[in-house]
N, C-alpha and C. Protein backbone atom coordinates (compact mmCIF):
# COMPACT_ATOMS: atom_id res chain seq x y z
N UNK A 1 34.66 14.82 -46.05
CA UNK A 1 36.02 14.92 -45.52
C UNK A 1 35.96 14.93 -44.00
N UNK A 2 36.68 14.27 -43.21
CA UNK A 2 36.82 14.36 -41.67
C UNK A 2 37.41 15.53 -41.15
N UNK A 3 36.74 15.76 -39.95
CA UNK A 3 36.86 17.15 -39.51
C UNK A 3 38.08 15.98 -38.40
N UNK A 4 39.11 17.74 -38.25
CA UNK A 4 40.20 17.30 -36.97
C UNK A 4 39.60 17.11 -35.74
N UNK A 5 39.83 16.25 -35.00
CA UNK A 5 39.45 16.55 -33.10
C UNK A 5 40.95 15.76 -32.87
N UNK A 6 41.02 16.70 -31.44
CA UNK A 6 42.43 16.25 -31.18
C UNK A 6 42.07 14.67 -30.27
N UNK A 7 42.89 14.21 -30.04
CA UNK A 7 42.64 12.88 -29.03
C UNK A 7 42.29 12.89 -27.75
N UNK A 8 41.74 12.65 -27.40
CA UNK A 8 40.56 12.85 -25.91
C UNK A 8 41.99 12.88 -24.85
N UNK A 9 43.25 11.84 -24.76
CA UNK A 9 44.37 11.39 -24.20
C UNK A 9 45.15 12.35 -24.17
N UNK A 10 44.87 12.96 -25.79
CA UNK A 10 46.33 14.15 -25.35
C UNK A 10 45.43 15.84 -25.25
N UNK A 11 44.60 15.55 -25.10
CA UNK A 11 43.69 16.72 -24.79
C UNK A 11 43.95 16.86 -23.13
N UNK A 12 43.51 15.45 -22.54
CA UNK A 12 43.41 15.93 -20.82
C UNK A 12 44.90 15.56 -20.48
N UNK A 13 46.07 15.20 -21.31
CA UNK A 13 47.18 15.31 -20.19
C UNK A 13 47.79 16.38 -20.57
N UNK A 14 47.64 17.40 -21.62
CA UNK A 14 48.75 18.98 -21.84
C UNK A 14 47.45 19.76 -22.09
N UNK A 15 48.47 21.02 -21.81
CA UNK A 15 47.68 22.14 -21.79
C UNK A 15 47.94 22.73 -23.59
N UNK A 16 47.23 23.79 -23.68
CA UNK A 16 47.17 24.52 -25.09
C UNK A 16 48.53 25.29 -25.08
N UNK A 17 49.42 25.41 -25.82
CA UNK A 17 50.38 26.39 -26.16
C UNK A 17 49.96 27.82 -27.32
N UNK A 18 49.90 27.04 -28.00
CA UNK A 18 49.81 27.77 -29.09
C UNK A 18 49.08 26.91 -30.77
N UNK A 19 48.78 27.70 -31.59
CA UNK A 19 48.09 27.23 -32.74
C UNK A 19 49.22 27.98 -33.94
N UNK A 20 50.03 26.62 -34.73
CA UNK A 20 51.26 26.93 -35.49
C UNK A 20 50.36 26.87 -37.06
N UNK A 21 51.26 27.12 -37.89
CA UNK A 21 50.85 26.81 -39.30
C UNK A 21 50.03 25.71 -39.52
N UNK A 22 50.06 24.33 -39.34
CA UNK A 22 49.76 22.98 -39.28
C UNK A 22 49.69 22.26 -37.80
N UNK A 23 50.20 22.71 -36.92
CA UNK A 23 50.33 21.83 -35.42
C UNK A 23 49.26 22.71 -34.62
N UNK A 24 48.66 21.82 -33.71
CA UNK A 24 48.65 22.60 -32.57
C UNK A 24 49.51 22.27 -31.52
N UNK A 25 50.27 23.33 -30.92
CA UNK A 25 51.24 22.95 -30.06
C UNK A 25 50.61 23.11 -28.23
N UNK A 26 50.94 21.90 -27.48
CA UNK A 26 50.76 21.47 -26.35
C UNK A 26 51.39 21.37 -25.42
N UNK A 27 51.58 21.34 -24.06
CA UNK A 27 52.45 21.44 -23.01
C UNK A 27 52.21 20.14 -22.11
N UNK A 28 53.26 19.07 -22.38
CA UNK A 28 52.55 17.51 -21.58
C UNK A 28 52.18 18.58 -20.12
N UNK A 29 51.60 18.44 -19.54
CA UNK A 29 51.36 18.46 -18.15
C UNK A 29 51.95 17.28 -16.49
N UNK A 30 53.16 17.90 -17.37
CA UNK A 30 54.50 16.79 -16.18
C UNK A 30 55.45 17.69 -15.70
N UNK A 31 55.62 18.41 -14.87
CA UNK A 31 56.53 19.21 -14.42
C UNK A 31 58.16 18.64 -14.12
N UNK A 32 57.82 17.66 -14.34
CA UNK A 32 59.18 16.76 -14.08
C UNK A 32 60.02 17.09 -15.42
N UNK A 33 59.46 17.16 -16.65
CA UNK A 33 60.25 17.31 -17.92
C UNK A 33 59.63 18.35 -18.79
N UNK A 34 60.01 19.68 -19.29
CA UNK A 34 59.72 20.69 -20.38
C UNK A 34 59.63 20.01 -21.64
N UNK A 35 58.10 19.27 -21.91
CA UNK A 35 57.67 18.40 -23.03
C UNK A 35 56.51 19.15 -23.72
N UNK A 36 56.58 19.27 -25.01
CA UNK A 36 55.71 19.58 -26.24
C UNK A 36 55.04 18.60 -26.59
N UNK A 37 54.10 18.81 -27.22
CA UNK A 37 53.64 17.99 -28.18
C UNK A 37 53.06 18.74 -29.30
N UNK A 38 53.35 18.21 -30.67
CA UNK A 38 52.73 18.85 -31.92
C UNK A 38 51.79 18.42 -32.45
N UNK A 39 50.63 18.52 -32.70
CA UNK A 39 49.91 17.41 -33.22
C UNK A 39 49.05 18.25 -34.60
N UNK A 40 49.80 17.80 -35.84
CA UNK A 40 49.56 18.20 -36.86
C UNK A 40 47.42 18.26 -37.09
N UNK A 41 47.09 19.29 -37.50
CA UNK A 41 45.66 19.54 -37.23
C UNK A 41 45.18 19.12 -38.87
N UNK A 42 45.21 18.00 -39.10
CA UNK A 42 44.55 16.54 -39.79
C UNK A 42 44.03 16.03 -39.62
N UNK A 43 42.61 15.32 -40.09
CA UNK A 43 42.16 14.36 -39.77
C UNK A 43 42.92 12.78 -39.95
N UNK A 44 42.65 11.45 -38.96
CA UNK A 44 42.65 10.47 -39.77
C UNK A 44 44.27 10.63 -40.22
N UNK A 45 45.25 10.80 -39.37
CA UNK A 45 46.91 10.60 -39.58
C UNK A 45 47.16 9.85 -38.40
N UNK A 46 47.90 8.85 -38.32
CA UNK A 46 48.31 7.82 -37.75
C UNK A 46 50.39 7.99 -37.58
N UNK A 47 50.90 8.52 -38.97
CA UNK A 47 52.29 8.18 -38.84
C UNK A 47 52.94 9.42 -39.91
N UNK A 48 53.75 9.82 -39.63
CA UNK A 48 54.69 10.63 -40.60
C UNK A 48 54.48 10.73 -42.27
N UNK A 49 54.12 9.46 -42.71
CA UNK A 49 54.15 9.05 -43.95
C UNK A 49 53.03 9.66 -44.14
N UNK A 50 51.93 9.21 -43.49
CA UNK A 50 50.51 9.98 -43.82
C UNK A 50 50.01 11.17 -44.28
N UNK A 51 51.63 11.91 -43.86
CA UNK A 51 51.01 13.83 -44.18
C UNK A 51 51.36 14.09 -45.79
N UNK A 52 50.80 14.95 -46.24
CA UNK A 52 50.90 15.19 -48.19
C UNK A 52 52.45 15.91 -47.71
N UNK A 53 53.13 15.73 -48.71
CA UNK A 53 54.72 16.08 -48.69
C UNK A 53 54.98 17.99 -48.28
N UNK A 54 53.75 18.41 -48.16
CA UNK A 54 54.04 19.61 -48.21
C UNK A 54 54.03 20.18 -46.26
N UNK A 55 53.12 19.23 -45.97
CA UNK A 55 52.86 19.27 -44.90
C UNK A 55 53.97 18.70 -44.19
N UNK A 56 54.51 17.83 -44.40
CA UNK A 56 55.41 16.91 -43.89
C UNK A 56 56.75 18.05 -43.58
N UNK A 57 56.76 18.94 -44.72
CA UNK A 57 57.91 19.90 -45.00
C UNK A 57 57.38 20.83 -44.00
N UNK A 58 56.20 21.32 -43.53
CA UNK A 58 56.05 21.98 -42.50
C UNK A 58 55.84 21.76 -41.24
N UNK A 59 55.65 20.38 -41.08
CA UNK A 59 55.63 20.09 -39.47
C UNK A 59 57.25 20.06 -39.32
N UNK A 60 58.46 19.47 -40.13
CA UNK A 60 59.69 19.99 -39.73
C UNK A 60 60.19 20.99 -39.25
N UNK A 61 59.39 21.50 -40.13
CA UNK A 61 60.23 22.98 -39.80
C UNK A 61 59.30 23.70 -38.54
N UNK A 62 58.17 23.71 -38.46
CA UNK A 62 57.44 23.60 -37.13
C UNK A 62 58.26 22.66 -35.92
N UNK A 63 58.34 21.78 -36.10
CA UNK A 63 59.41 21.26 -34.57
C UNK A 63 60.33 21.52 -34.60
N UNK A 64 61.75 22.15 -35.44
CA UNK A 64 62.53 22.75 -35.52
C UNK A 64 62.52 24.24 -34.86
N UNK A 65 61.49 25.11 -35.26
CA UNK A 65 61.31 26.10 -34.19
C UNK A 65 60.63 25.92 -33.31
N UNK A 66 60.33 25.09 -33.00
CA UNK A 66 59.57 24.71 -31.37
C UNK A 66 61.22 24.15 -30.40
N UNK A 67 61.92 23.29 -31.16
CA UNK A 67 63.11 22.91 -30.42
C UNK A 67 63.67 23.87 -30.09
N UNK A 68 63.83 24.56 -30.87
CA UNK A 68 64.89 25.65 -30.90
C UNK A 68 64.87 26.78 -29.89
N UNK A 69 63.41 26.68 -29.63
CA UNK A 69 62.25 27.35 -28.56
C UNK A 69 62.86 26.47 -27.46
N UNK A 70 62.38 25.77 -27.04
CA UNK A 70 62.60 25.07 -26.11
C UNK A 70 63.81 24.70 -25.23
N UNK A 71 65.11 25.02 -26.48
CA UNK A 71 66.87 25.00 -25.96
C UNK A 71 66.94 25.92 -25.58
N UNK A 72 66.61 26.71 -25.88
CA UNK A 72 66.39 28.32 -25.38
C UNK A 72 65.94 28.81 -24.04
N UNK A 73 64.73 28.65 -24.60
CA UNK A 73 64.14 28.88 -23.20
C UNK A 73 64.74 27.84 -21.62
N UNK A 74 64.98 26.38 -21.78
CA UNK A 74 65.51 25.50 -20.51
C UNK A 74 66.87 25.98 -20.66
N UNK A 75 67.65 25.57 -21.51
CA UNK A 75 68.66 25.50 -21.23
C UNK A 75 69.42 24.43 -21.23
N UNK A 76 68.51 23.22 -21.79
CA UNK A 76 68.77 21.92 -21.46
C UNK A 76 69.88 21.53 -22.09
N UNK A 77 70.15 20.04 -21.61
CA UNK A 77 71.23 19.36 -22.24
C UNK A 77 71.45 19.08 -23.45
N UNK A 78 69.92 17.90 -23.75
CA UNK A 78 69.65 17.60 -24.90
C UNK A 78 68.00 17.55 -24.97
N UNK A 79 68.09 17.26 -26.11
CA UNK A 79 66.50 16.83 -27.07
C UNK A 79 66.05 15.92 -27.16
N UNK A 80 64.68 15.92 -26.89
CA UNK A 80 64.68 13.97 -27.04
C UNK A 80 63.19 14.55 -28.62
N UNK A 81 63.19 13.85 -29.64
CA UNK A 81 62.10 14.70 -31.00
C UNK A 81 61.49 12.90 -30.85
N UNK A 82 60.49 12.89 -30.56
CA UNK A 82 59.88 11.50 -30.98
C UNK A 82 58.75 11.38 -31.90
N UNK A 83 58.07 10.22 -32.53
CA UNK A 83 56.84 9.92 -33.21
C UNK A 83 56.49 8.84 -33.17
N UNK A 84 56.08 8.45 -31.78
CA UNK A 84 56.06 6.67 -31.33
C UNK A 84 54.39 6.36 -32.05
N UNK A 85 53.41 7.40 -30.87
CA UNK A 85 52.20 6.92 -30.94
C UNK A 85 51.51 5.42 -31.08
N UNK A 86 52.10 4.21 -30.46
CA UNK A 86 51.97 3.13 -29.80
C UNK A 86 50.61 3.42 -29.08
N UNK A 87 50.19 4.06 -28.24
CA UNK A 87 49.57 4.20 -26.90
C UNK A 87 48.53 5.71 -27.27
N UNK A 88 48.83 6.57 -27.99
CA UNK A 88 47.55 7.24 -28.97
C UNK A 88 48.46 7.63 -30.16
N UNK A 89 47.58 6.73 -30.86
CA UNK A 89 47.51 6.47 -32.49
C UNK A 89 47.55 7.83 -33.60
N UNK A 90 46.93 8.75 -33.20
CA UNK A 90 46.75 9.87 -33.77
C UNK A 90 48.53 10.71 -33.72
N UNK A 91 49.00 11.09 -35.21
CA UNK A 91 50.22 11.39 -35.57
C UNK A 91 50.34 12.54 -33.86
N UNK A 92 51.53 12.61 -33.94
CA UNK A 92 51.84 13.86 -32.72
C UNK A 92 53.37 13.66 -32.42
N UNK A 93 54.27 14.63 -32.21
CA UNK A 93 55.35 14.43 -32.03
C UNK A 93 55.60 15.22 -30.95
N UNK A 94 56.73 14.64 -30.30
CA UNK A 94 57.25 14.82 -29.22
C UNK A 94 58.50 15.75 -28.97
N UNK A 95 58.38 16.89 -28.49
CA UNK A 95 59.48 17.67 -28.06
C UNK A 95 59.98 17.80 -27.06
N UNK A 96 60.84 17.01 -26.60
CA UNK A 96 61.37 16.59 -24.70
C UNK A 96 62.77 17.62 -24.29
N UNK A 97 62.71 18.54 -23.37
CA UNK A 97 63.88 19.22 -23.03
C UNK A 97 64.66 18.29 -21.60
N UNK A 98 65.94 17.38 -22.26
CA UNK A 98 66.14 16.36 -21.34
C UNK A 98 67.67 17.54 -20.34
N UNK A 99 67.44 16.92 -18.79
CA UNK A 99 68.92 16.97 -18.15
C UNK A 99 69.61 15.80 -17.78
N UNK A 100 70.52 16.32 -17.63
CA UNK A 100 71.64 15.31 -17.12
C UNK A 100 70.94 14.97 -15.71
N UNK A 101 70.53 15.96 -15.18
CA UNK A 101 70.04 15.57 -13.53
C UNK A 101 68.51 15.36 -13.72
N UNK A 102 67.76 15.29 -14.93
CA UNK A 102 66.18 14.97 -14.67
C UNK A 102 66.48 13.32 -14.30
N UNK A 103 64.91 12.76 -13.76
CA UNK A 103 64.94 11.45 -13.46
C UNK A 103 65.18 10.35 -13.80
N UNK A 104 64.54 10.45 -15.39
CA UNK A 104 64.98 9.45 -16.23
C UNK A 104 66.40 9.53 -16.61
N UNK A 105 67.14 10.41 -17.03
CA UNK A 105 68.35 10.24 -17.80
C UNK A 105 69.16 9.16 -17.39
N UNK A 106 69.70 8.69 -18.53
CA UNK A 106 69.85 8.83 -19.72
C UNK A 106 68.51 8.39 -20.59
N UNK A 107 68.24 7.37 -19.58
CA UNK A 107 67.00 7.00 -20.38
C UNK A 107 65.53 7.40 -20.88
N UNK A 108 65.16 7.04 -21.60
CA UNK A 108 63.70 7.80 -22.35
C UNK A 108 62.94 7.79 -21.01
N UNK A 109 61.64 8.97 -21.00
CA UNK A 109 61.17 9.80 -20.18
C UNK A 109 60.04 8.86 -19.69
N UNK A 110 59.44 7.57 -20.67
CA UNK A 110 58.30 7.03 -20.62
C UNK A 110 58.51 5.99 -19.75
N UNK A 111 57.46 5.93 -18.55
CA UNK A 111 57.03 5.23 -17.47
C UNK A 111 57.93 5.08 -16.53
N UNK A 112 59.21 5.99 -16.79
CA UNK A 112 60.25 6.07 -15.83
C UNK A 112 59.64 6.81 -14.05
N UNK A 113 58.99 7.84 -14.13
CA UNK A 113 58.49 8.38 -13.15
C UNK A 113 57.18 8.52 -13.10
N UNK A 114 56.44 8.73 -12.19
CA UNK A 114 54.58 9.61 -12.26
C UNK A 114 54.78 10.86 -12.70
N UNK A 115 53.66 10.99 -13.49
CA UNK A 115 53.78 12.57 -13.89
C UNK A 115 53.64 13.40 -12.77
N UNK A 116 54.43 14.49 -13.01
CA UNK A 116 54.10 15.34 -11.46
C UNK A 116 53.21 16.77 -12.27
N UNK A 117 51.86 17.13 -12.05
CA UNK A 117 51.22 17.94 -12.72
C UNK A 117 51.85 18.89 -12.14
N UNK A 118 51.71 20.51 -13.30
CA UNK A 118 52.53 21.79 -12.86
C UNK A 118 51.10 22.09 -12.08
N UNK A 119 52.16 22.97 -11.33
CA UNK A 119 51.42 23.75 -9.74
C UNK A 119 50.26 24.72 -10.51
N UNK A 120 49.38 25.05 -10.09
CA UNK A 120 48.05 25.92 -10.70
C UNK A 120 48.78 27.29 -10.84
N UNK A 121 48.86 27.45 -12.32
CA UNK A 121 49.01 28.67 -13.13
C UNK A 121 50.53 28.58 -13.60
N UNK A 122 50.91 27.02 -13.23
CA UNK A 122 52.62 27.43 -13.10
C UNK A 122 52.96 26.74 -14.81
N UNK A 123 51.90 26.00 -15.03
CA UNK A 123 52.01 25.40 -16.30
C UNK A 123 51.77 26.49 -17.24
N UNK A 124 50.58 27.28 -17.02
CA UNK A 124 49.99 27.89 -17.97
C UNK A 124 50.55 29.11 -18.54
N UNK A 125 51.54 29.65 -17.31
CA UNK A 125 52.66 30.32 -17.33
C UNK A 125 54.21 29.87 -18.30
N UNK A 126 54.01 28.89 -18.19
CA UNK A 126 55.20 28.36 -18.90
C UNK A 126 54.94 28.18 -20.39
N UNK A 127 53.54 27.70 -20.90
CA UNK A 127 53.11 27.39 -22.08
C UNK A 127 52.77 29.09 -22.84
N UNK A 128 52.31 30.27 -21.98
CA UNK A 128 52.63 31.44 -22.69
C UNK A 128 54.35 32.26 -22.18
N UNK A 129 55.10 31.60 -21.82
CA UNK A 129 56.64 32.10 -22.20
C UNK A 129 57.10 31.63 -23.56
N UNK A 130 56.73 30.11 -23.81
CA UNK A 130 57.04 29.71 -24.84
C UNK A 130 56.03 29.72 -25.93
N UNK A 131 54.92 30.17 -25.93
CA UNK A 131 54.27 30.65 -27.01
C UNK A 131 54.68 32.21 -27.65
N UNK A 132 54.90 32.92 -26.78
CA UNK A 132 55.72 34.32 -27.14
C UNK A 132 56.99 34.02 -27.77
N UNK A 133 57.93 32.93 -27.05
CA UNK A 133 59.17 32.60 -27.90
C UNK A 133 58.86 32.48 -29.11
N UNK A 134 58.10 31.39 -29.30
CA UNK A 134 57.77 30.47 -30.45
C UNK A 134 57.32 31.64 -31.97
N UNK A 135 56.38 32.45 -31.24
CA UNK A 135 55.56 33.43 -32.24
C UNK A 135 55.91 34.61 -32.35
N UNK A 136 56.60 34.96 -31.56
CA UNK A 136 57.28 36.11 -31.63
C UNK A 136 56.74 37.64 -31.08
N UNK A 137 55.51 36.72 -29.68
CA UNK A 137 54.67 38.22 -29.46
C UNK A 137 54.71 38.30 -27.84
C-alpha cells in the first residue's frame, strides 16, 4: 500500500496549520489572501472522485469547518472552495477568504498578483489563531 507524502509544491509554498480527521490543513504562504489548503492524507488521489465515499463525506465536512473558520476569523466577503489541481496533481482543496478590496477581485486569486510571503512569525501566528478556531483549543 502507498504511504502519504504531501507534494514537495505544496509543502514549500504553506505553512502547517493543523492535522484534521483526514486533511492536513495548510496556510498558502501569500499574505495578500487568507488561503487554506486541505490535502486529504491519501496516497495516490488525484481528484474528488478518488476518495472511498466515506472519506469524501469527511473532507466536506472538514472544509465546511475550516470555511466557517475562516469567515470568522477575516471577516471576509466571500469564499472562493476550489479542486483544480492542474499545476499539482495530488487531490487538495482550496479555502480562499476573498475581499471586495483584495487584488484580484472579482476575479480568481491565480496569477493575478506575486505572492507576497507573511512577515517572519506573522504567518505562523495566523495558522495557530486558526488552528485553535478550527479545534477548539
Amino acid at each position: 500500500m502507498p504511504i502519504f507524502a504531501l507534494d514537495p509544491r505544496l509543502a514549500a509554498d504553506t505553512l502547517p496549520v493543523a492535522e484534521l480527521g483526514l486533511c492536513s490543513l495548510r496556510l498558502m504562504n501569500d499574505a495578500g489572501y487568507p488561503w487554506l489548503i486541505l490535502v486529504p492524507r491519501r496516497a495516490g488521489l488525484a481528484d474528488l472522485i478518488d476518495l472511498e465515499p466515506a472519506d469524501r463525506a469527511t473532507l466536506a465536512a472538514e472544509v465546511d469547518a475550516v470555511s466557517c473558520a475562516l469567515k470568522a476569523h477575516t471577516g471576509c466577503h466571500k469564499l472562493n472552495v476550489a479542486a483544480l489541481g492542474n499545476v499539482v496533481r495530488q487531490l487538495h482543496v482550496h479555502v480562499i477568504a476573498r475581499f471586495e478590496t483584495d487584488p484580484a477581485w472579482p476575479a480568481p486569486v491565480w496569477g493575478k498578483a506575486p505572492a507576497k510571503p507573511y512577515a517572519p512569525r506573522a504567518g505562523e501566528a495566523f495558522a495557530a489563531a486558526l488552528s485553535a478556531a478550527i479545534l477548539g483549543n
